[in-house]
C-alpha atoms as a PDB file:
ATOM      1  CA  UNK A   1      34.340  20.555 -14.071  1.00  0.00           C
ATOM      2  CA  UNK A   2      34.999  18.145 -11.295  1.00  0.00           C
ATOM      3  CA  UNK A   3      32.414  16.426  -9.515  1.00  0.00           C
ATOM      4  CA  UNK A   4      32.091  15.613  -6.001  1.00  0.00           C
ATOM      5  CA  UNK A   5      30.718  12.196  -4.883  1.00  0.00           C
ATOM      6  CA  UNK A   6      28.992  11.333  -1.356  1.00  0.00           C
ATOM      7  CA  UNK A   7      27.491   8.148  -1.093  1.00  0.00           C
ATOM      8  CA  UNK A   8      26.214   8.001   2.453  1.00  0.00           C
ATOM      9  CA  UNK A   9      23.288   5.572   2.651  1.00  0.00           C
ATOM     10  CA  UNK A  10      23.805   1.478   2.853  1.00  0.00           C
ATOM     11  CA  UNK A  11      19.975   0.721   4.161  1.00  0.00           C
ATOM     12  CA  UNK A  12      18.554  -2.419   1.598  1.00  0.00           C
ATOM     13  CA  UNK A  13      14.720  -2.595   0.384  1.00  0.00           C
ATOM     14  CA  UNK A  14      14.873   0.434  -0.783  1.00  0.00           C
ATOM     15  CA  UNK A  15      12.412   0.921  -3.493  1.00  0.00           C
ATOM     16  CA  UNK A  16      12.942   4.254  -5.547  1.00  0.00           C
ATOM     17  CA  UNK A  17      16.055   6.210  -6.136  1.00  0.00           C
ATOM     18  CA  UNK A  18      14.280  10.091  -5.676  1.00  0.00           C
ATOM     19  CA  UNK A  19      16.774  12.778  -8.038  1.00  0.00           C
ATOM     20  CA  UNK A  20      16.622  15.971  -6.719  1.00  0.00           C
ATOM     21  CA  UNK A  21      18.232  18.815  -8.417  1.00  0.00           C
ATOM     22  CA  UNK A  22      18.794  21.961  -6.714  1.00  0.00           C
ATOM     23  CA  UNK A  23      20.481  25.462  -6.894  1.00  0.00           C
ATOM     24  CA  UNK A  24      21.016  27.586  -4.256  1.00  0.00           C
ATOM     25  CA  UNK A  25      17.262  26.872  -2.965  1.00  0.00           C
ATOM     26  CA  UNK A  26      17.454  25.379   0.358  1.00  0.00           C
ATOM     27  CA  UNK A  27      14.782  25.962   2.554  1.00  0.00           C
ATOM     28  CA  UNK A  28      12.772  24.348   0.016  1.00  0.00           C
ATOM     29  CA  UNK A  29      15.044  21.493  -0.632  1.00  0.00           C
ATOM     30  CA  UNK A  30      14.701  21.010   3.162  1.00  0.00           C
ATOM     31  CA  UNK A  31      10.660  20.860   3.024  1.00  0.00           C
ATOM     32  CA  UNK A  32      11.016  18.732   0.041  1.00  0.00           C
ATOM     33  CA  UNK A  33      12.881  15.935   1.798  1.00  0.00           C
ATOM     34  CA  UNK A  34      10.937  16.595   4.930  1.00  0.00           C
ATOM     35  CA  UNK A  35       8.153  15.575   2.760  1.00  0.00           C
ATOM     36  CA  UNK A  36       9.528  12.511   1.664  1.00  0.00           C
ATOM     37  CA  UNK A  37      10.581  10.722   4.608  1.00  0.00           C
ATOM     38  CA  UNK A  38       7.274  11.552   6.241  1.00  0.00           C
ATOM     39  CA  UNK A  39       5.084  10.870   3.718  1.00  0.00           C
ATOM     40  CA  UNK A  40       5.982   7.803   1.819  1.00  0.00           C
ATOM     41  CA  UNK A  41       4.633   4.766   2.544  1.00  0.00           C
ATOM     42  CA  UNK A  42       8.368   2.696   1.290  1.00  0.00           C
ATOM     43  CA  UNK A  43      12.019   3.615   2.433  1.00  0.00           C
ATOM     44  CA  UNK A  44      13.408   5.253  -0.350  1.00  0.00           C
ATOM     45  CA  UNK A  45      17.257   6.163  -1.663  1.00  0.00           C
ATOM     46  CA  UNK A  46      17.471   9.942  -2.081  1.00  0.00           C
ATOM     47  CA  UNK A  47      20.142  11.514  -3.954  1.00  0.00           C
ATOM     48  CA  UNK A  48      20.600  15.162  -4.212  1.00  0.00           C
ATOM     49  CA  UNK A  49      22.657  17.355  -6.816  1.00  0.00           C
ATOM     50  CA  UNK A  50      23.903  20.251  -5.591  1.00  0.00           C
ATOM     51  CA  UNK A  51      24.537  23.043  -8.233  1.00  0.00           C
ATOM     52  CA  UNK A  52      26.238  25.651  -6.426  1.00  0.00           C
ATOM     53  CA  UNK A  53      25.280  25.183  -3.160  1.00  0.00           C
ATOM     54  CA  UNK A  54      26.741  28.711  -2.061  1.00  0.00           C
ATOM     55  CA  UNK A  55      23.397  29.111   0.589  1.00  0.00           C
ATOM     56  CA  UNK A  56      24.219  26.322   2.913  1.00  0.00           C
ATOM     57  CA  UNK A  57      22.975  23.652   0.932  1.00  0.00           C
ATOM     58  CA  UNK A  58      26.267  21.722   0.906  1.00  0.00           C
ATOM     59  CA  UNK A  59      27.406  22.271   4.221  1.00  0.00           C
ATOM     60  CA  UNK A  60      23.524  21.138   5.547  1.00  0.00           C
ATOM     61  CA  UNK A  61      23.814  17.958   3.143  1.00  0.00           C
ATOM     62  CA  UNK A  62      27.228  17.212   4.471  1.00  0.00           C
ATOM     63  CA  UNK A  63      25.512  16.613   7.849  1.00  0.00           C
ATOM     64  CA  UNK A  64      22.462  14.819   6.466  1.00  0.00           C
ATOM     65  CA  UNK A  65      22.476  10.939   5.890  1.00  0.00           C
ATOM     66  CA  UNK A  66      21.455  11.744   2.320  1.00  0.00           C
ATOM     67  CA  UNK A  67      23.588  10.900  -0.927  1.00  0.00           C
ATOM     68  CA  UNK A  68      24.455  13.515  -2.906  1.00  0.00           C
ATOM     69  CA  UNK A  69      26.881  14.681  -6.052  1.00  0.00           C
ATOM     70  CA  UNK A  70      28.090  18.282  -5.931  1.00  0.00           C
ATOM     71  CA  UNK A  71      29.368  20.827  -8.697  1.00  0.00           C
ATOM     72  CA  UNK A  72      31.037  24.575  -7.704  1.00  0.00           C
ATOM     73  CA  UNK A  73      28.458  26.228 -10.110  1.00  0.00           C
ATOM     74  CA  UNK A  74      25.314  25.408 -11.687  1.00  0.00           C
ATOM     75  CA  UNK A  75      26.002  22.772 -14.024  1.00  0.00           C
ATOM     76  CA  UNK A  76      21.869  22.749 -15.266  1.00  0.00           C
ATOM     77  CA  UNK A  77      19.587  19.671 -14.494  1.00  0.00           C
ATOM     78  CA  UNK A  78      20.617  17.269 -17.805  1.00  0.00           C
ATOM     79  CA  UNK A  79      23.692  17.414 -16.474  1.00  0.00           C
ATOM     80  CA  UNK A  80      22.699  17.411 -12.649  1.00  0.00           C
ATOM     81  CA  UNK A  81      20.447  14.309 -13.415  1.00  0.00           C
ATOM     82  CA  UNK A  82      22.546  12.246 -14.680  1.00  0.00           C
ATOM     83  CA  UNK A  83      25.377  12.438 -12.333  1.00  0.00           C
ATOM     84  CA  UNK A  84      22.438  11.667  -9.041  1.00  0.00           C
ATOM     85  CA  UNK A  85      21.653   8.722 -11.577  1.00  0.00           C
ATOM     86  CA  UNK A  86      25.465   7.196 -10.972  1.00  0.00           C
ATOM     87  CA  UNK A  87      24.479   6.923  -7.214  1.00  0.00           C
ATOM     88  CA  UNK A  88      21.381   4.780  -7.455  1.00  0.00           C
ATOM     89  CA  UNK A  89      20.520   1.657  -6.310  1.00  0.00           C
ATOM     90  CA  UNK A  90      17.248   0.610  -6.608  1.00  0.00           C
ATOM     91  CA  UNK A  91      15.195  -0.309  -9.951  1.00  0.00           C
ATOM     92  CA  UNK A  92      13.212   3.049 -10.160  1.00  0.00           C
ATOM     93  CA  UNK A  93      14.420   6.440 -11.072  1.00  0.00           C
ATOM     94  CA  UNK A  94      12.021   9.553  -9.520  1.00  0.00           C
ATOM     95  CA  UNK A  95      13.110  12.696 -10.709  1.00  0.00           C
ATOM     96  CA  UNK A  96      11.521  15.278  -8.340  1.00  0.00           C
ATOM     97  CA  UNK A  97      11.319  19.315  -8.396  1.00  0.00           C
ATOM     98  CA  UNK A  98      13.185  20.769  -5.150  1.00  0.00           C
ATOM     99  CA  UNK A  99      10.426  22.799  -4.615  1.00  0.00           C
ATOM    100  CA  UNK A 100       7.858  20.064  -4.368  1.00  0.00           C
ATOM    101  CA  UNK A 101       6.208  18.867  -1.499  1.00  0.00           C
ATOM    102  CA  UNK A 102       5.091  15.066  -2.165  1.00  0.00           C
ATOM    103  CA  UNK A 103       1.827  14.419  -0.345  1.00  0.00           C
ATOM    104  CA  UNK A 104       1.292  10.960   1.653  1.00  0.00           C
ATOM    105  CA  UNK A 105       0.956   7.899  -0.327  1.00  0.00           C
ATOM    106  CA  UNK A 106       2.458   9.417  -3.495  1.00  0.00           C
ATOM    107  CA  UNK A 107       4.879   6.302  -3.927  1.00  0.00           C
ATOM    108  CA  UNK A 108       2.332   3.762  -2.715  1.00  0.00           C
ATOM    109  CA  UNK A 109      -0.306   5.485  -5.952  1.00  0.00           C
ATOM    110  CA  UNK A 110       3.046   5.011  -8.182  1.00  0.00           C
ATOM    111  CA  UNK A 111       4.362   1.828  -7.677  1.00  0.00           C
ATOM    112  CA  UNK A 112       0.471   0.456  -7.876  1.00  0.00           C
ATOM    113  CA  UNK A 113       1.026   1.669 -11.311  1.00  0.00           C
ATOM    114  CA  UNK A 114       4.186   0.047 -11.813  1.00  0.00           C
ATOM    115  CA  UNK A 115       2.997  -3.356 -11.095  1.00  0.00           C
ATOM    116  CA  UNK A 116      -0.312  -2.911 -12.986  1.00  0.00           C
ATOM    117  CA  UNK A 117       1.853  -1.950 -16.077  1.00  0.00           C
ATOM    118  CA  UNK A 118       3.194  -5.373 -16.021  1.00  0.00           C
ATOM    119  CA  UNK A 119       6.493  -3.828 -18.363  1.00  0.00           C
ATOM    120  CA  UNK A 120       9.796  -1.875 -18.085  1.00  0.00           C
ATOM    121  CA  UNK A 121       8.623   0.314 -20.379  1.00  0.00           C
ATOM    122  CA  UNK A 122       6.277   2.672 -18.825  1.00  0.00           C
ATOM    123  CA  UNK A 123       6.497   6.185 -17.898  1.00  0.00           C
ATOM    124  CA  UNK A 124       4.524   7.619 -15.355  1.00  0.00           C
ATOM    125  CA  UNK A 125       4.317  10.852 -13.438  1.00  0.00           C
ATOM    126  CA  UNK A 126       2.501  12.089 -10.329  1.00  0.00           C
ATOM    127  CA  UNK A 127       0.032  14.967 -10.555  1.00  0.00           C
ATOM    128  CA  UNK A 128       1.165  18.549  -9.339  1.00  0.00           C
ATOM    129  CA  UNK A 129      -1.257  20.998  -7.664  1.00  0.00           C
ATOM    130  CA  UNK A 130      -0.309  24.362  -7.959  1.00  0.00           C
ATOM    131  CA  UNK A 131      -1.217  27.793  -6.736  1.00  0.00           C
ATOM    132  CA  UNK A 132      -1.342  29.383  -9.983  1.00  0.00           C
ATOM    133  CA  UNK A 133      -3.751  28.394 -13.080  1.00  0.00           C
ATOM    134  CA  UNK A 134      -1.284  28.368 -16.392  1.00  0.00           C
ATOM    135  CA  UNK A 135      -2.568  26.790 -19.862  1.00  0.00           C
ATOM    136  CA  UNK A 136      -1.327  23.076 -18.246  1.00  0.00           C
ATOM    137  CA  UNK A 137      -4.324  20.846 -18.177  1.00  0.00           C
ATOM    138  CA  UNK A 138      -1.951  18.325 -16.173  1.00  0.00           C
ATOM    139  CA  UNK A 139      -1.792  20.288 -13.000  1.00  0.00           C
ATOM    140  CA  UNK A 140      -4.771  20.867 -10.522  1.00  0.00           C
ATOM    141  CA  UNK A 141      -5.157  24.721  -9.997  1.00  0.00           C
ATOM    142  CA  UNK A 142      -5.660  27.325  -8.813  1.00  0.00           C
ATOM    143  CA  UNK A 143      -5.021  25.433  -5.598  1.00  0.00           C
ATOM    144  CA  UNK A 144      -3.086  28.247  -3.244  1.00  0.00           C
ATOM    145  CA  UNK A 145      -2.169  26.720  -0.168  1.00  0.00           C
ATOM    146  CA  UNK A 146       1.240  29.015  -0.195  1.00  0.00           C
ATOM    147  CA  UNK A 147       3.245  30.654  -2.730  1.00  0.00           C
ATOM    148  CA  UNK A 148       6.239  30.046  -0.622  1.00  0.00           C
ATOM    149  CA  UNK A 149       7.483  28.107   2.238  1.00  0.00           C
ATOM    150  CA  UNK A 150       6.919  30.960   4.839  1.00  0.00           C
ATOM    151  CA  UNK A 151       3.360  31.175   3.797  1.00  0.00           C
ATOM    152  CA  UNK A 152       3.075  27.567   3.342  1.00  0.00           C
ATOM    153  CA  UNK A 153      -0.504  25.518   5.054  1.00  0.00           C
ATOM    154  CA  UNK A 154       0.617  22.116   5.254  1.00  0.00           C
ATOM    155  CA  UNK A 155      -2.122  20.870   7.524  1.00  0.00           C
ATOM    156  CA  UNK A 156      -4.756  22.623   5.354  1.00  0.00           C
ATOM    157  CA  UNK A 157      -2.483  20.633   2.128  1.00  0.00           C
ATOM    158  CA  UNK A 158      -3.057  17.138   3.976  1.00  0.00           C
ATOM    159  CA  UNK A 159      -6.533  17.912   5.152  1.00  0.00           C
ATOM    160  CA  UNK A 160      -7.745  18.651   1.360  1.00  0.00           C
ATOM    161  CA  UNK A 161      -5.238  17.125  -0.889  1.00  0.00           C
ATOM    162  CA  UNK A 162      -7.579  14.107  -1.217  1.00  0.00           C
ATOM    163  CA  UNK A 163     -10.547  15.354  -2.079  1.00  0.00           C
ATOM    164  CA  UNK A 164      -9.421  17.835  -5.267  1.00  0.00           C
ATOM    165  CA  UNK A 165     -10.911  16.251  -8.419  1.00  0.00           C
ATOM    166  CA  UNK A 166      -8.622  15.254 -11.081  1.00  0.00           C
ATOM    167  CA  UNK A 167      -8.549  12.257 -13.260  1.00  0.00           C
ATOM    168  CA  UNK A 168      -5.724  10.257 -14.580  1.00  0.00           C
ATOM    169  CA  UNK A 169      -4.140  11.907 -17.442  1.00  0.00           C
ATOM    170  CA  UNK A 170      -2.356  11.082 -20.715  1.00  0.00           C
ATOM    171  CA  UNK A 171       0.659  12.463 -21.902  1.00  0.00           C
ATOM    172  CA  UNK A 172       3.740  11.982 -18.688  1.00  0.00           C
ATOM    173  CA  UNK A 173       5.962  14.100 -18.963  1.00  0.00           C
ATOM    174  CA  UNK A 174       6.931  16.492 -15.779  1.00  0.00           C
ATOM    175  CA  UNK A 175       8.153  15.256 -12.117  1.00  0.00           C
ATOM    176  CA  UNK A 176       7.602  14.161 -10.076  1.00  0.00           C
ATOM    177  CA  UNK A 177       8.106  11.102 -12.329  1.00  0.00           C
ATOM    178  CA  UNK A 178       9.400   7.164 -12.253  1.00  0.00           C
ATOM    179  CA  UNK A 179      11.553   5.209 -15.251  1.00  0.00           C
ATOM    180  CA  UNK A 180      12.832   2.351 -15.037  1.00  0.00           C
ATOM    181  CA  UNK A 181      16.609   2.722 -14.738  1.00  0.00           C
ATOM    182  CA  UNK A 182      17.391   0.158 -17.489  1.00  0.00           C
ATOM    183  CA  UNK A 183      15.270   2.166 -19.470  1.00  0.00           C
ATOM    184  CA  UNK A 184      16.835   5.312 -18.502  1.00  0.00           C
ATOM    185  CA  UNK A 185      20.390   4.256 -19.233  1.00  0.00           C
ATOM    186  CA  UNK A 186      18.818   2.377 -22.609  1.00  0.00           C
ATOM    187  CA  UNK A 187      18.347   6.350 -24.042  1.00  0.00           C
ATOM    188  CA  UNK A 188      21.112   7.702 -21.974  1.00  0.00           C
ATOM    189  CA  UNK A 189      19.481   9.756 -19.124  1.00  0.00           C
ATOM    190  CA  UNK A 190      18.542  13.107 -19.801  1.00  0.00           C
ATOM    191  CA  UNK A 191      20.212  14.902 -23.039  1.00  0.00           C
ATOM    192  CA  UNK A 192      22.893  17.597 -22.583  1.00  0.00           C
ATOM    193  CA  UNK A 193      22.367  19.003 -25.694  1.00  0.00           C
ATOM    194  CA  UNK A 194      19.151  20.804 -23.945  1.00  0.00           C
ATOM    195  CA  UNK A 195      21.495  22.082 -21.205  1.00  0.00           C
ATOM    196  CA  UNK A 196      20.946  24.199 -18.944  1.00  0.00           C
ATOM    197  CA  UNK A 197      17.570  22.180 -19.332  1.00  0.00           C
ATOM    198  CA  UNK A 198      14.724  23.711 -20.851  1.00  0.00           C
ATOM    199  CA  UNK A 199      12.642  21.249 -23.289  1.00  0.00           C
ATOM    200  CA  UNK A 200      14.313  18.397 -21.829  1.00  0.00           C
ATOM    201  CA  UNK A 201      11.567  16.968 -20.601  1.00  0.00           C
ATOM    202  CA  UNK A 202       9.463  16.566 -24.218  1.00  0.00           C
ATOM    203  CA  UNK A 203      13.193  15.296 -25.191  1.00  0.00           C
ATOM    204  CA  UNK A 204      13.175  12.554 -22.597  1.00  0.00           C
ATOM    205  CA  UNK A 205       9.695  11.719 -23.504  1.00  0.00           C
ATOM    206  CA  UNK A 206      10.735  11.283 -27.193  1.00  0.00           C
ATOM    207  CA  UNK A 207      13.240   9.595 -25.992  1.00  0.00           C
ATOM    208  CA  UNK A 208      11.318   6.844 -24.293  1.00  0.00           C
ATOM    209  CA  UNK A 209       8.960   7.026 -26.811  1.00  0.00           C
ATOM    210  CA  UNK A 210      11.309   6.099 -29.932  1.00  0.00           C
ATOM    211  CA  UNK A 211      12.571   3.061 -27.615  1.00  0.00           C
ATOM    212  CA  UNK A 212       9.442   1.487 -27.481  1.00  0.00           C
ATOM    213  CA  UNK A 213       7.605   3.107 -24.687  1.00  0.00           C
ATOM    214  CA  UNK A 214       3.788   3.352 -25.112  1.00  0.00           C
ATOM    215  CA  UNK A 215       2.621   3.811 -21.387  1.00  0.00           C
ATOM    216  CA  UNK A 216       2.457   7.390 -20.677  1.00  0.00           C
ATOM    217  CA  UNK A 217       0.269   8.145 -17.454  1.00  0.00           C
ATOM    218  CA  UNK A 218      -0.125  11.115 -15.012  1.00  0.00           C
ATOM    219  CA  UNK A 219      -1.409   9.220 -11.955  1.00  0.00           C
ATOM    220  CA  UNK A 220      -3.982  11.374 -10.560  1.00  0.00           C
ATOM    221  CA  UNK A 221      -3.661  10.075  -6.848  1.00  0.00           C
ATOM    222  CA  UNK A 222      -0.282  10.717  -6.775  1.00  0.00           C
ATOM    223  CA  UNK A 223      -0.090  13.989  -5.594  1.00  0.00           C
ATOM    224  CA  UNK A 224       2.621  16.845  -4.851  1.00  0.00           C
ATOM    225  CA  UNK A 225       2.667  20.232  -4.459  1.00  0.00           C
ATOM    226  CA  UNK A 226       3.975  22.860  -6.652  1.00  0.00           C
ATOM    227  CA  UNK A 227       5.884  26.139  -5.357  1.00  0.00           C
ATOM    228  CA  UNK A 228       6.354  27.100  -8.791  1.00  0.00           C
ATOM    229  CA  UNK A 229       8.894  28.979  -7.720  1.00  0.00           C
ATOM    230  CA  UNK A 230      10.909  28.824 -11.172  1.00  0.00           C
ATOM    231  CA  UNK A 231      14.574  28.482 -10.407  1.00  0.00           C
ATOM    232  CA  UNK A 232      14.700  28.941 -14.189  1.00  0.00           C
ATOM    233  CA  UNK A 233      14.258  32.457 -13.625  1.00  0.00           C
ATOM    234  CA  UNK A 234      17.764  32.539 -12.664  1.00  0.00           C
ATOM    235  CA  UNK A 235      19.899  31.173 -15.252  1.00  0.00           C
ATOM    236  CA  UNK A 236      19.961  31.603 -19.125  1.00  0.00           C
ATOM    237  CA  UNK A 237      17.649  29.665 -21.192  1.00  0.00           C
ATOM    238  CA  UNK A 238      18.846  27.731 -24.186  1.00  0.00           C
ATOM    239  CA  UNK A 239      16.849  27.760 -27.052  1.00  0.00           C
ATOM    240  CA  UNK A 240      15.207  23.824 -26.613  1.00  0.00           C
ATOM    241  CA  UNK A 241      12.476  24.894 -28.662  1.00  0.00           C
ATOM    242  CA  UNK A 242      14.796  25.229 -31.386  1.00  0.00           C
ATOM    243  CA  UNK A 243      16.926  21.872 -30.191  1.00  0.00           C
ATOM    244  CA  UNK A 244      14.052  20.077 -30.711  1.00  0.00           C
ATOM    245  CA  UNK A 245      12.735  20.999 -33.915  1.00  0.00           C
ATOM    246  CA  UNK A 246      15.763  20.164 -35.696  1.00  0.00           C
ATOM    247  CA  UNK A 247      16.464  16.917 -33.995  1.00  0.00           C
ATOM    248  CA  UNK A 248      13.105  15.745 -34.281  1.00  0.00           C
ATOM    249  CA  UNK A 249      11.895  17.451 -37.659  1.00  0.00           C
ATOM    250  CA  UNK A 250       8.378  18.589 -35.525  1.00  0.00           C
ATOM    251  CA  UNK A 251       7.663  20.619 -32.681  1.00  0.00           C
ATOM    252  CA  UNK A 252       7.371  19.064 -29.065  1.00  0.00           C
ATOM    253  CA  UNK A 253       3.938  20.579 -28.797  1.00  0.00           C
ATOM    254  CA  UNK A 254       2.961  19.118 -31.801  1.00  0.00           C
ATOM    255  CA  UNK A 255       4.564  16.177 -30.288  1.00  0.00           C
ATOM    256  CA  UNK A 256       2.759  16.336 -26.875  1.00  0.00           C
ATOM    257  CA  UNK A 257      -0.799  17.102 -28.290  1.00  0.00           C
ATOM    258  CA  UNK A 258      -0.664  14.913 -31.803  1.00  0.00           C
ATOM    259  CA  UNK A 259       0.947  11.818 -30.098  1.00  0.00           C
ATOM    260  CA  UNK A 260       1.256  11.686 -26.729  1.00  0.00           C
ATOM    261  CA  UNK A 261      -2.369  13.561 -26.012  1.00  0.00           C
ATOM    262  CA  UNK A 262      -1.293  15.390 -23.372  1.00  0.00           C
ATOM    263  CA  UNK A 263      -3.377  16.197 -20.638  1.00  0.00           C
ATOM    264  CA  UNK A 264      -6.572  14.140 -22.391  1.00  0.00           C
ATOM    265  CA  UNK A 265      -8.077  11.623 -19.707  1.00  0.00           C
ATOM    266  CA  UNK A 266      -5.823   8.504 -19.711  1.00  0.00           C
ATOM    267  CA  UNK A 267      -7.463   6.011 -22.070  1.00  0.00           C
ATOM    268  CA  UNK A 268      -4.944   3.228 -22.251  1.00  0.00           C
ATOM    269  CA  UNK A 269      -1.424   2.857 -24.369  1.00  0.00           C
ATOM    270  CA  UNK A 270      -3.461   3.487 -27.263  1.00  0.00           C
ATOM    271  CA  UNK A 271      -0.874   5.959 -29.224  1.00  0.00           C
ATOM    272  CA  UNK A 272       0.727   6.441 -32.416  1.00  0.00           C
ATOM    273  CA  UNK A 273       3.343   4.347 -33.711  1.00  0.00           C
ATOM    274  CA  UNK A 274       6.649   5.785 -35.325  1.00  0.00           C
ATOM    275  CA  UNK A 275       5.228   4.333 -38.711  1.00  0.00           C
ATOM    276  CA  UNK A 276       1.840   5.464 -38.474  1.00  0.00           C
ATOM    277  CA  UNK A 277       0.790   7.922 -41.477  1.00  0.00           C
ATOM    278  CA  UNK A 278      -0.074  10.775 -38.532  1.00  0.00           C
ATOM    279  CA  UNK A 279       4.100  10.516 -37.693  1.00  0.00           C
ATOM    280  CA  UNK A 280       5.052  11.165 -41.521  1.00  0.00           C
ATOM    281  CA  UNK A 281       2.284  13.501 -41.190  1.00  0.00           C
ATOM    282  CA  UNK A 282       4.440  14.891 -38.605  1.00  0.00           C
ATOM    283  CA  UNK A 283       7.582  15.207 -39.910  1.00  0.00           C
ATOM    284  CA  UNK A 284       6.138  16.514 -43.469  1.00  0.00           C
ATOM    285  CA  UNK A 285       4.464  19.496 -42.184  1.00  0.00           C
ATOM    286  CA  UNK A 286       4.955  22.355 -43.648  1.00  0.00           C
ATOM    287  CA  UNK A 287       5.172  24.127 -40.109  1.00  0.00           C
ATOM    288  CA  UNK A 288       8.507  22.914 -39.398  1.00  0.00           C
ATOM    289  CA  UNK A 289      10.015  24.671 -42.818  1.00  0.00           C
ATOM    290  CA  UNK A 290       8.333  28.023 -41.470  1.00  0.00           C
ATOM    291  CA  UNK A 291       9.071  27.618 -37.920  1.00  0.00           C
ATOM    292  CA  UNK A 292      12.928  26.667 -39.186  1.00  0.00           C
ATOM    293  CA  UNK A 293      13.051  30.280 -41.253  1.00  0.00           C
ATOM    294  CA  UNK A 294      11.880  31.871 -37.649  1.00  0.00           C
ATOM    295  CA  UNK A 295      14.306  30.380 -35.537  1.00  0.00           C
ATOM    296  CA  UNK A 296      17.369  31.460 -38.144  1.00  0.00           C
ATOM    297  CA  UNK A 297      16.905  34.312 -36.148  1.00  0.00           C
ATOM    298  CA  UNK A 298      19.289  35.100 -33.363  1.00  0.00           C
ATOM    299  CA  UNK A 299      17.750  34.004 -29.613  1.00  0.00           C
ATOM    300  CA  UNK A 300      18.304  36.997 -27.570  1.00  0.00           C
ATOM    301  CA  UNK A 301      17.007  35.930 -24.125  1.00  0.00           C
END
C-alpha cells in the first residue's frame, strides 16, 4: 500500500517528536493536539498517521501546520508508528493515544526524567487517569471527568489533575511514552508481526529490554487523560497473546509482573537480567507447554 508523506514543519529546538496514530477519530485527535500545543512547556515536532482518514481527518490535517503520513485504510499502529517515525527530527520519540489529553507540564515531568537517567537507554511513560477503574494498577481511576469529548470538564481536569495521588511506578510500558530514537531504530520500531497492534506494547518493552534497557519508569507527574475510548473495538484483533508466547517462550504477563514489576512503586533499575536463574525460570515453565496446547486452538474473534 502506498504511503503518503507531508512534512510541513521546519521550526529548530524542537525537543520531542509526539506519534500520533489515528483512525477515523477526529474530534479527539483535534483535542489531543489542542492539548499539546497548550500545555507543554517545550515546542515540540508532531507527526500524525492517518489510517483512513475517511471523517475529515485528512482534509483538516492538510490545512494544519502539522506533519503527517497517510494510508487509504487502516494499516494498524506497528505499522502506523513506524512510518510517523521516518518524519522525525528531534532525539525523543513520544508515542501518544489520539484520544489523550496531555495535562500541563507533562513534557517538562518527562524530560526531568530524561536528564536524571543520565543514559539512552531508558524507557519512560507518563501516567494516564482514566474514567473507568480496570485491573491496571498504572492508571489513576476512577477519575471521570468525561467519557467523551462532548461531556468532557477540562477546567475541572486542570483544576484537580495535580492533586490526585499516585506514585511513580515500575514497569513502562503504555503512552504516552518517550525512547530514544537511536534506541528505537536499534530494535526496529514497533514489530509488525503484532499487526494490527495488540500486545505490541509488552513486545516493544521486550524489545528494549533484551537491548540492554533497565530503566523502566511511569512518571507519576506526568499526567494525561484517558478517553478510553478503544478504537480497538473497531478492527480485528490478532492473536498477540499467542505472538508472544512463541517468540518469547513466556507470557508477557508473566513478563510484566516477574521482570519488569509492573505497576509496583518505582524502586530503581533494580531488575532481572537475561541470565538471571528467575529468566530460565521463565522460559522453563511448564505454563508455556500448557498455554501452547490452548492456543493450537483456532482464534475466533
Amino acid at each position: 500500500m502506498l504511503i503518503e508523506y507531508t512534512k510541513r514543519q521546519s521550526e529548530k529546538d524542537r525537543l520531542f517528536s509526539i506519534l500520533i496514530p489515528t483512525w477515523n477519530n477526529l474530534e479527539y485527535l483535534k483535542l489531543c493536539i489542542k492539548s499539546i500545543l497548550k500545555n507543554s512547556v517545550y515546542q515540540h515536532q508532531i507527526i500524525v498517521h492517518i489510517n483512513d482518514g475517511s471523517d475529515g481527518t485528512l482534509e483538516w490535517l492538510q490545512q494544519e501546520d502539522i506533519d503527517y503520513t497517510h494510508s487509504s485504510k487502516n494499516i494498524g499502529v506497528c505499522y502506523a508508528l513506524n512510518t510517523a517515525r521516518s518524519l522525525a527530527d528531534t532525539d525523543y520519540l513520544v508515542f501518544v493515544n489520539d484520544d489523550m489529553y496531555l495535562c500541563p507540564e507533562w513534557d517538562r515531568h518527562l524530560y526531568a526524567e530524561i536528564e536524571q537517567a543520565g543514559t539512552k537507554l531508558f524507557y519512560l511513560s507518563g501516567t494516564s487517569i482514566e474514567p473507568v477503574k480496570t485491573a491496571n494498577s498504572c492508571c489513576i481511576a476512577p477519575c471521570d471527568y468525561g467519557r467523551n469529548v462532548e461531556t468532557f470538564q477540562e477546567e475541572k481536569l486542570l483544576t484537580e489533575f495535580s492533586g490526585l495521588e499516585h506514585a511513580d511506578w515500575s514497569g513502562a510500558s503504555w503512552p504516552p511514552c518517550v525512547v530514544h530514537k537511536e534506541v528505537w531504530d536499534l530494535i526496529g520500531g514497533y514489530s509488525t508481526e503484532f499487526s494490527p497492534g495488540m500486545y505490541s506494547d509488552p513486545d516493544f518493552s521486550m524489545k528494549l529490554y533484551l537491548a540492554g534497557v533497565r530503566i523502566f519508569k511511569g512518571v507519576s507527574k506526568a499526567r494525561a487523560y484517558h478517553f478510553m475510548c478503544r478504537s480497538t473495538n473497531k478492527v480485528r484483533k490478532n492473536n498477540g497473546r499467542r505472538t508472544f508466547l512463541l517468540k518469547y517462550g513466556f507470557t508477557s504477563r508473566q513478563f510484566y509482573t516477574s521482570v519488569l514489576q509492573l505497576g509496583q512503586p518505582y524502586a530503581g533499575c533494580n531488575i532481572p537480567q537475561a541470565d538471571d536463574p528467575l529468566w530460565h525460570k521463565l522460559r522453563r515453565s511448564g505454563l508455556v507447554k500448557k498455554l501452547l496446547a490452548l492456543f493450537e486452538k483456532p482464534y475466533l474473534n
